[in-house]
N, C-alpha and C. Protein backbone atom coordinates (compact mmCIF):
# COMPACT_ATOMS: atom_id res chain seq x y z
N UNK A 1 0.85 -1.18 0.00
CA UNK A 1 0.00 0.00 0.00
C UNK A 1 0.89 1.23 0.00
N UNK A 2 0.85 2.04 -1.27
CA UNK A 2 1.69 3.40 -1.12
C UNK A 2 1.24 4.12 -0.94
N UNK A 3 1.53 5.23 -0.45
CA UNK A 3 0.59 6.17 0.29
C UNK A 3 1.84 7.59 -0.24
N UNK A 4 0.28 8.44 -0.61
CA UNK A 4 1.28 9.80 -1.37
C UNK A 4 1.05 10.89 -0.12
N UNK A 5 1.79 11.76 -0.14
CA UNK A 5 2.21 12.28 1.21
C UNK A 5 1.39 13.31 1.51
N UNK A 6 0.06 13.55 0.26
CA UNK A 6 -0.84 15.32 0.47
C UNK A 6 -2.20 14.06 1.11
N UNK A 7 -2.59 13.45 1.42
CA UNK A 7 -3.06 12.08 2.03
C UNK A 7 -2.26 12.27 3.54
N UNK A 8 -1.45 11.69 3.56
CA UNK A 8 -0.53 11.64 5.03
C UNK A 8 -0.75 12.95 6.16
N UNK A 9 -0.60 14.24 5.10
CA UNK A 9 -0.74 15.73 5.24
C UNK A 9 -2.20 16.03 5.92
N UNK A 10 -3.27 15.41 5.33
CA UNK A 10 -4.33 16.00 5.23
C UNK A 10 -4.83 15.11 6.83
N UNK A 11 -4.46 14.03 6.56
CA UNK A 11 -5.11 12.95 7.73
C UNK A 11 -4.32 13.28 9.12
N UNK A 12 -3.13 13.98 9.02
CA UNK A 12 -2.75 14.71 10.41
C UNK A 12 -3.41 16.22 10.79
N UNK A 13 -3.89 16.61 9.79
CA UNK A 13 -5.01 17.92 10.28
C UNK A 13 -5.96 17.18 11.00
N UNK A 14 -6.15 16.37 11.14
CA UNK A 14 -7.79 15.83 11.43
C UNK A 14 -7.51 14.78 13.37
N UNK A 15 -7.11 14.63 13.53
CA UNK A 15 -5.94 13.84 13.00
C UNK A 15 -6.95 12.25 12.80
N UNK A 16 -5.84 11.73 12.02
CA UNK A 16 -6.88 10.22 11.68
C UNK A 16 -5.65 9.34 11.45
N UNK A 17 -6.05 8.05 12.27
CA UNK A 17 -4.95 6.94 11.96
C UNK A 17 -4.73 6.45 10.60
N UNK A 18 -4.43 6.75 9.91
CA UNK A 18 -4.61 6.31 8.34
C UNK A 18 -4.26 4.35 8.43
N UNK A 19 -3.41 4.36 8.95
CA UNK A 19 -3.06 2.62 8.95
C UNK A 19 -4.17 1.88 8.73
N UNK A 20 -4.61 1.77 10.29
CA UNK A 20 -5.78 1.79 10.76
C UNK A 20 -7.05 1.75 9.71
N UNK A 21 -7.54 2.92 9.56
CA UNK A 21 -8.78 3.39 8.35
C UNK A 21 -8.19 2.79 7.33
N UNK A 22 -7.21 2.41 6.55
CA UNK A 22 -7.04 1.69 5.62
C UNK A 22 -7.44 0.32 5.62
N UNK A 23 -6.75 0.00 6.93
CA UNK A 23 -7.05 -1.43 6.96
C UNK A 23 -8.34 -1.84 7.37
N UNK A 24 -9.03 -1.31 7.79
CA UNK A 24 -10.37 -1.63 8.21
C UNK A 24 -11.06 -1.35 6.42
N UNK A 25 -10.76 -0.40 5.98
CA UNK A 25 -11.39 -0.38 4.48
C UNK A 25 -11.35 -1.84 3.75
N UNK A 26 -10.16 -2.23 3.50
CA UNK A 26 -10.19 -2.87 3.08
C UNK A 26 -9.87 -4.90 3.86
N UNK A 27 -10.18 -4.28 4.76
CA UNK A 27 -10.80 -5.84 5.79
C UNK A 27 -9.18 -6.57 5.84
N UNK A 28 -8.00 -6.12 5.77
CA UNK A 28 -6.90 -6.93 5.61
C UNK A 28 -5.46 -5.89 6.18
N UNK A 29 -4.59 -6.56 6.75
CA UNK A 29 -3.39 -5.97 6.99
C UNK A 29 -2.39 -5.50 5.95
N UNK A 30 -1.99 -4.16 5.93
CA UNK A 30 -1.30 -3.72 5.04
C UNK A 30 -0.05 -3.45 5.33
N UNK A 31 1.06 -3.60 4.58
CA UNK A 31 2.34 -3.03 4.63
C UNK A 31 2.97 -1.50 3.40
N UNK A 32 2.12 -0.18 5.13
CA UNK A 32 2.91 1.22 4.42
C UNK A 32 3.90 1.44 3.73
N UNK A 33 3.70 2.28 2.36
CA UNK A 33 5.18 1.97 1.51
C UNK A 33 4.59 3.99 1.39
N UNK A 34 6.42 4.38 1.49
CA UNK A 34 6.48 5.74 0.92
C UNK A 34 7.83 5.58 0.22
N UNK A 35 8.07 6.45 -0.88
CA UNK A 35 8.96 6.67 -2.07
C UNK A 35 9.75 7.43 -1.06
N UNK A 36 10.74 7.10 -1.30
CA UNK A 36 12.36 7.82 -1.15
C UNK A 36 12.25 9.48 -1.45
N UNK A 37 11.81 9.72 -2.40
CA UNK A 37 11.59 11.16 -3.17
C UNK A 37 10.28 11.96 -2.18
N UNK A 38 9.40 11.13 -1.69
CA UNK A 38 8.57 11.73 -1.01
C UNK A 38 9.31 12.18 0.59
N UNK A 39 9.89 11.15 1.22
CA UNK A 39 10.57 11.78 2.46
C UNK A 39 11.57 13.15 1.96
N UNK A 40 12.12 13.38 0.88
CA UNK A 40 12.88 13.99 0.41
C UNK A 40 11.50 15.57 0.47
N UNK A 41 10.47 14.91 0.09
CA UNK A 41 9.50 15.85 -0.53
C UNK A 41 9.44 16.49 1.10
N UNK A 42 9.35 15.82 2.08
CA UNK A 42 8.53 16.24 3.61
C UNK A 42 9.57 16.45 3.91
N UNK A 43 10.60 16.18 3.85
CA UNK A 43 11.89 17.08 4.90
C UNK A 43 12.42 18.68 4.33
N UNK A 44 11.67 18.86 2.55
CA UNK A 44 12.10 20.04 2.76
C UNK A 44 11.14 20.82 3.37
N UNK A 45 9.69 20.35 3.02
CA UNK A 45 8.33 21.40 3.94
C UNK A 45 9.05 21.00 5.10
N UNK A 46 9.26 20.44 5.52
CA UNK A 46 9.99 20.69 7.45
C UNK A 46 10.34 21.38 7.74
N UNK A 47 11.68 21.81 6.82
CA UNK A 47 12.54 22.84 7.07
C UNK A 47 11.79 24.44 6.20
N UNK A 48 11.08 24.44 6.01
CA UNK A 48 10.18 25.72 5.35
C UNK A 48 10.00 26.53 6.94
N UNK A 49 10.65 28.02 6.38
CA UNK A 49 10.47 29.09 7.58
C UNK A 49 9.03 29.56 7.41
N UNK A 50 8.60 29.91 5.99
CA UNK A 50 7.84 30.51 5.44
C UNK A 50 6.05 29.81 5.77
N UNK A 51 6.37 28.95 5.42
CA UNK A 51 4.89 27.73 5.83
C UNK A 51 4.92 27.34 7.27
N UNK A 52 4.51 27.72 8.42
CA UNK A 52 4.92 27.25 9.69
C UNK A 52 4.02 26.58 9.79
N UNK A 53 2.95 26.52 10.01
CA UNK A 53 1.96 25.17 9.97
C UNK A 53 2.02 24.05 8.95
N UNK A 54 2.15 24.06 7.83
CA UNK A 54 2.67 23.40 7.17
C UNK A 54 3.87 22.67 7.33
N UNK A 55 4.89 23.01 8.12
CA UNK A 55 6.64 22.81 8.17
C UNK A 55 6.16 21.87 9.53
N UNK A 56 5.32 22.72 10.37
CA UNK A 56 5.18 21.42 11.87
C UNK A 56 4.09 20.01 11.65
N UNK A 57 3.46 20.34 10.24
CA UNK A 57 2.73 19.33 9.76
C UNK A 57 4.12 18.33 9.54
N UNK A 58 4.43 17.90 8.55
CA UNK A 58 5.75 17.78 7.99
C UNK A 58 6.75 17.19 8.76
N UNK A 59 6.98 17.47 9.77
CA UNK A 59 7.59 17.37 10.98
C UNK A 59 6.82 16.31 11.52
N UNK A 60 5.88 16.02 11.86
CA UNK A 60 4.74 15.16 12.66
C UNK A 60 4.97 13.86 11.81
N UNK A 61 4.36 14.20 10.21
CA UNK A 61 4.50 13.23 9.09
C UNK A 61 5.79 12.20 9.05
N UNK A 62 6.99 13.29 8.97
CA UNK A 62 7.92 12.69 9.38
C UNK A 62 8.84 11.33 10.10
N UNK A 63 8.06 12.11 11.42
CA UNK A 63 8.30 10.81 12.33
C UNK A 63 7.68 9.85 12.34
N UNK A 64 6.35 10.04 11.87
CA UNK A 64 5.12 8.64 11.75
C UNK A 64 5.46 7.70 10.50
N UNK A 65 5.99 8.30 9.67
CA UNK A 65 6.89 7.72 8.52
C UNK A 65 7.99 6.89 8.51
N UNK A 66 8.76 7.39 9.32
CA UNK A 66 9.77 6.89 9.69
C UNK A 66 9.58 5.75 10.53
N UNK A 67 8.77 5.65 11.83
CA UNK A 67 8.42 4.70 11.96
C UNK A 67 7.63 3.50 11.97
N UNK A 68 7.11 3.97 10.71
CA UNK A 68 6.05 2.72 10.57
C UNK A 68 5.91 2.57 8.90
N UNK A 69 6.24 3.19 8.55
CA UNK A 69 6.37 3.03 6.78
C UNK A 69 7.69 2.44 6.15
N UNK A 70 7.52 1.33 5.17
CA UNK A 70 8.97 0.85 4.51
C UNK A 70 9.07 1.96 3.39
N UNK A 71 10.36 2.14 3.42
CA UNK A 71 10.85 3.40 2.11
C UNK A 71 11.43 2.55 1.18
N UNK A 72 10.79 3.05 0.09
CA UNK A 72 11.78 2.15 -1.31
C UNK A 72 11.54 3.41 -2.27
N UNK A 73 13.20 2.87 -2.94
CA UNK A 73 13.29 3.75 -4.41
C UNK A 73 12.17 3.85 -5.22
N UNK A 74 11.84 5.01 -6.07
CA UNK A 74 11.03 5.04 -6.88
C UNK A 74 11.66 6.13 -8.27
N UNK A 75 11.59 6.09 -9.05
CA UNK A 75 11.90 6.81 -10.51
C UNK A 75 11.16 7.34 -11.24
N UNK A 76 10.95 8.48 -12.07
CA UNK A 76 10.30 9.36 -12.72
C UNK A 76 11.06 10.31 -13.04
N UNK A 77 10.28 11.72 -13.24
CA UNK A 77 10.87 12.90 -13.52
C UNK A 77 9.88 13.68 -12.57
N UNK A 78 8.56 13.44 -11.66
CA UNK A 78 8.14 14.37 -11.05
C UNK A 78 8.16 12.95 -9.35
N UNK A 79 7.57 13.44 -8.57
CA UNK A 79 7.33 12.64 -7.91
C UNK A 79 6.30 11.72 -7.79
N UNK A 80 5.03 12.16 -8.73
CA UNK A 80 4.01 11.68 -9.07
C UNK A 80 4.08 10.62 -10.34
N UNK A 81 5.17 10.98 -11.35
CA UNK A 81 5.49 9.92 -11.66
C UNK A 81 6.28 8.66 -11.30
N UNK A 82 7.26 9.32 -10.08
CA UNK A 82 7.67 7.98 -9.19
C UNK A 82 6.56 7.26 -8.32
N UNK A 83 5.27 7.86 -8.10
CA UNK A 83 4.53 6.88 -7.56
C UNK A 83 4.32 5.92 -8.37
N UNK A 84 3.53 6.23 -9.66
CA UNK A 84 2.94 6.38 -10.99
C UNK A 84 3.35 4.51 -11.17
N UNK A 85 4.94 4.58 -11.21
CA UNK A 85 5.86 3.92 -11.71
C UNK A 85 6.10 3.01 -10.44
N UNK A 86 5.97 3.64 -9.35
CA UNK A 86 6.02 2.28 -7.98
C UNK A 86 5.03 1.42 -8.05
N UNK A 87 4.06 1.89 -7.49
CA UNK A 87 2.36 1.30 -7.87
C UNK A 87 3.17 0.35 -9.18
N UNK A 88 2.71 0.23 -10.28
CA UNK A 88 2.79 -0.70 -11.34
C UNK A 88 3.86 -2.00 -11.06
N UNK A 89 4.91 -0.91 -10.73
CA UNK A 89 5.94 -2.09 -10.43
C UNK A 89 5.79 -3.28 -9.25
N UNK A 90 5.38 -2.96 -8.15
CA UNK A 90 4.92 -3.76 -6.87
C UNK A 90 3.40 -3.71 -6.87
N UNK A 91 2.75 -3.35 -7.79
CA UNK A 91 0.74 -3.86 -7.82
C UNK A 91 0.14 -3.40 -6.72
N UNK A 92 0.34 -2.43 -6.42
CA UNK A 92 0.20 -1.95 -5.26
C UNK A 92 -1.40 -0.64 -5.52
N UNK A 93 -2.24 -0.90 -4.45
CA UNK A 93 -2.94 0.39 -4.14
C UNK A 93 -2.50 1.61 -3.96
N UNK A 94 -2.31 2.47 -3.98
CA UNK A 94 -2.15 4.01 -3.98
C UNK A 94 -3.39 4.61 -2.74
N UNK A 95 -2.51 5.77 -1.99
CA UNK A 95 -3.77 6.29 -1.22
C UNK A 95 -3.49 7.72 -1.12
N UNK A 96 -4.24 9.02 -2.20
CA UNK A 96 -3.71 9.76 -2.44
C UNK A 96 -4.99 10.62 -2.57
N UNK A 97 -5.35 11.95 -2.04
CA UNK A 97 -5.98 12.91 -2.30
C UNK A 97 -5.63 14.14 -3.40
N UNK A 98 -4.50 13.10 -4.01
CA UNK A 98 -4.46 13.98 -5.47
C UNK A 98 -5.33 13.89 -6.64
N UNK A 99 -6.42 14.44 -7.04
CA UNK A 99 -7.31 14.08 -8.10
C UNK A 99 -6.66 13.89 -9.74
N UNK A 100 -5.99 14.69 -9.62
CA UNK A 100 -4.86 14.25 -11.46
C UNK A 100 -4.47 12.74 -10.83
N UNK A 101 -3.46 12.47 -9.99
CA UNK A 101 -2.75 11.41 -9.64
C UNK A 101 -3.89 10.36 -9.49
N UNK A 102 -5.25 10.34 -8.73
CA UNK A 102 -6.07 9.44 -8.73
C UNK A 102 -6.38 9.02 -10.29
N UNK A 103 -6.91 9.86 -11.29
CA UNK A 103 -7.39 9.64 -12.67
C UNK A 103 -6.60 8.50 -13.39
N UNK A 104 -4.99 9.29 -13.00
CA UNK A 104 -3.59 8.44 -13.85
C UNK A 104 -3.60 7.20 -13.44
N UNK A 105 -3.78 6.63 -12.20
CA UNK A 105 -3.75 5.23 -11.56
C UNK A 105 -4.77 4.66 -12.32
N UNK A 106 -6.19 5.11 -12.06
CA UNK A 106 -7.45 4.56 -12.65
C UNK A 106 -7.07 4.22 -13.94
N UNK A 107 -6.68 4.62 -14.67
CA UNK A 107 -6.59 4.57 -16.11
C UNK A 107 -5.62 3.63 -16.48
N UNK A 108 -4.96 2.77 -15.55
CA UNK A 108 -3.80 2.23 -15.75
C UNK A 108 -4.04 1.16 -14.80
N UNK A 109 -5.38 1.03 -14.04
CA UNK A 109 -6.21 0.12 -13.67
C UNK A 109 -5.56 -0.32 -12.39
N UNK A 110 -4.97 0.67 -11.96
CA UNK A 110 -4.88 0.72 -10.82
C UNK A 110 -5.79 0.97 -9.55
N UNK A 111 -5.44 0.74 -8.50
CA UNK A 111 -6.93 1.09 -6.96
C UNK A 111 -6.30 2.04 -6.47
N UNK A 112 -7.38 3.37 -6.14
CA UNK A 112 -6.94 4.16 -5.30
C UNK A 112 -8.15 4.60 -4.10
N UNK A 113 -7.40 4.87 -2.59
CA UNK A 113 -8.01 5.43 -1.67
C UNK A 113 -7.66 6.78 -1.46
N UNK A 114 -8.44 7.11 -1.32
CA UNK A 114 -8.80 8.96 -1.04
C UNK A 114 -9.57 9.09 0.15
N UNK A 115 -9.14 10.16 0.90
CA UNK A 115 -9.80 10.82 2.18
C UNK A 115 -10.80 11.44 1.81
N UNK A 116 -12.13 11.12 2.15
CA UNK A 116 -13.21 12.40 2.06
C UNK A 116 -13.13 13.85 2.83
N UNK A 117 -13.88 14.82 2.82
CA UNK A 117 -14.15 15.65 3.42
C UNK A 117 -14.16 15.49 5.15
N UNK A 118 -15.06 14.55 5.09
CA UNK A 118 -15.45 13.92 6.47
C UNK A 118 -14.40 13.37 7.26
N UNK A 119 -13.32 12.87 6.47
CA UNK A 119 -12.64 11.71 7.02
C UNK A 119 -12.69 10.28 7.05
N UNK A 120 -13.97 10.14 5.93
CA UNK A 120 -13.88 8.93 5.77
C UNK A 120 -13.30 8.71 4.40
N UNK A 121 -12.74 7.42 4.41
CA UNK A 121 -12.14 7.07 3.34
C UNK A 121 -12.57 6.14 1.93
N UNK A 122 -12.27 6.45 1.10
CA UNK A 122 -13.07 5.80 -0.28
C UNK A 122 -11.87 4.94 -1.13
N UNK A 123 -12.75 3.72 -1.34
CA UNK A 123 -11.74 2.91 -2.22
C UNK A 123 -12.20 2.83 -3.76
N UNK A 124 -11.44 3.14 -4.96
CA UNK A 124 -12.40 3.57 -6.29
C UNK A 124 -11.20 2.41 -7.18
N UNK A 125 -11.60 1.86 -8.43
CA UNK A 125 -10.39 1.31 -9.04
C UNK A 125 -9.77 0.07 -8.83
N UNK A 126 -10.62 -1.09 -8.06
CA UNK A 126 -9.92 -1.88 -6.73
C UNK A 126 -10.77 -3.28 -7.23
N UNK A 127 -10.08 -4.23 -7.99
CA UNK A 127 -11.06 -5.48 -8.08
C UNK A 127 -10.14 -6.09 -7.37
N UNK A 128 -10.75 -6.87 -6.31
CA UNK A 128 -9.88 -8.38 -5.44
C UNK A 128 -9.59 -9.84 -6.79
């Protein structure tokens, strides 16, 4: 299960166990995967003077990442195409409140989960 980091972001405003709500979505134990390029992505909002709520978001993300998510390489030219390109390679679900990035998976028949408004979570794209 890879999980894109404006997802990770959004579910610590609230705050919401994402693990957890995943796995209850989908009735089974998952093993968290984040891209190399994405910790890269959250350590520079960390260090952002300019975004301070944002930078202590980031910070939070961080550590919950670190300890409970496996990091593996991923390749592209944006970071969205290193998901793009993880997902396919390991068959993996995606869990991303990016709507471009949701479309691209779908279309490539991939499953993706998205956070609602509410906080509840939606699985779209997903045959067992």
């Amino acid at each position: 299960m890879l999980f894109d980091t404006n997802l990770l972001m959004a579910a610590f405003e609230r705050p919401v166990d994402v693990i957890r709500r995943v796995e209850e979505l989908l009735e089974a134990k998952i093993e968290p995967i984040i891209l190399k390029a994405q910790l890269q992505e959250l350590e520079k909002i960390a260090l952002s003077e300019k975004r301070w709520k944002a930078s202590r978001m980031a910070r939070a993300v961080l550590d919950y990442v670190r300890f409970k998510f496996k990091v593996i390489e991923g390749c592209g030219e944006s970071v969205d195409d290193a998901i793009v390109e993880a997902a396919k390679r390991e068959g993996c679900i995606v869990a991303t409140n990016d709507r471009e990035l949701r479309r691209r998976l779908r279309s490539i028949g991939l499953g993706v989960i998205y956070m609602k408004g509410d906080g509840r979570f939606e699985l779209e794209g997903y045959q067992p």
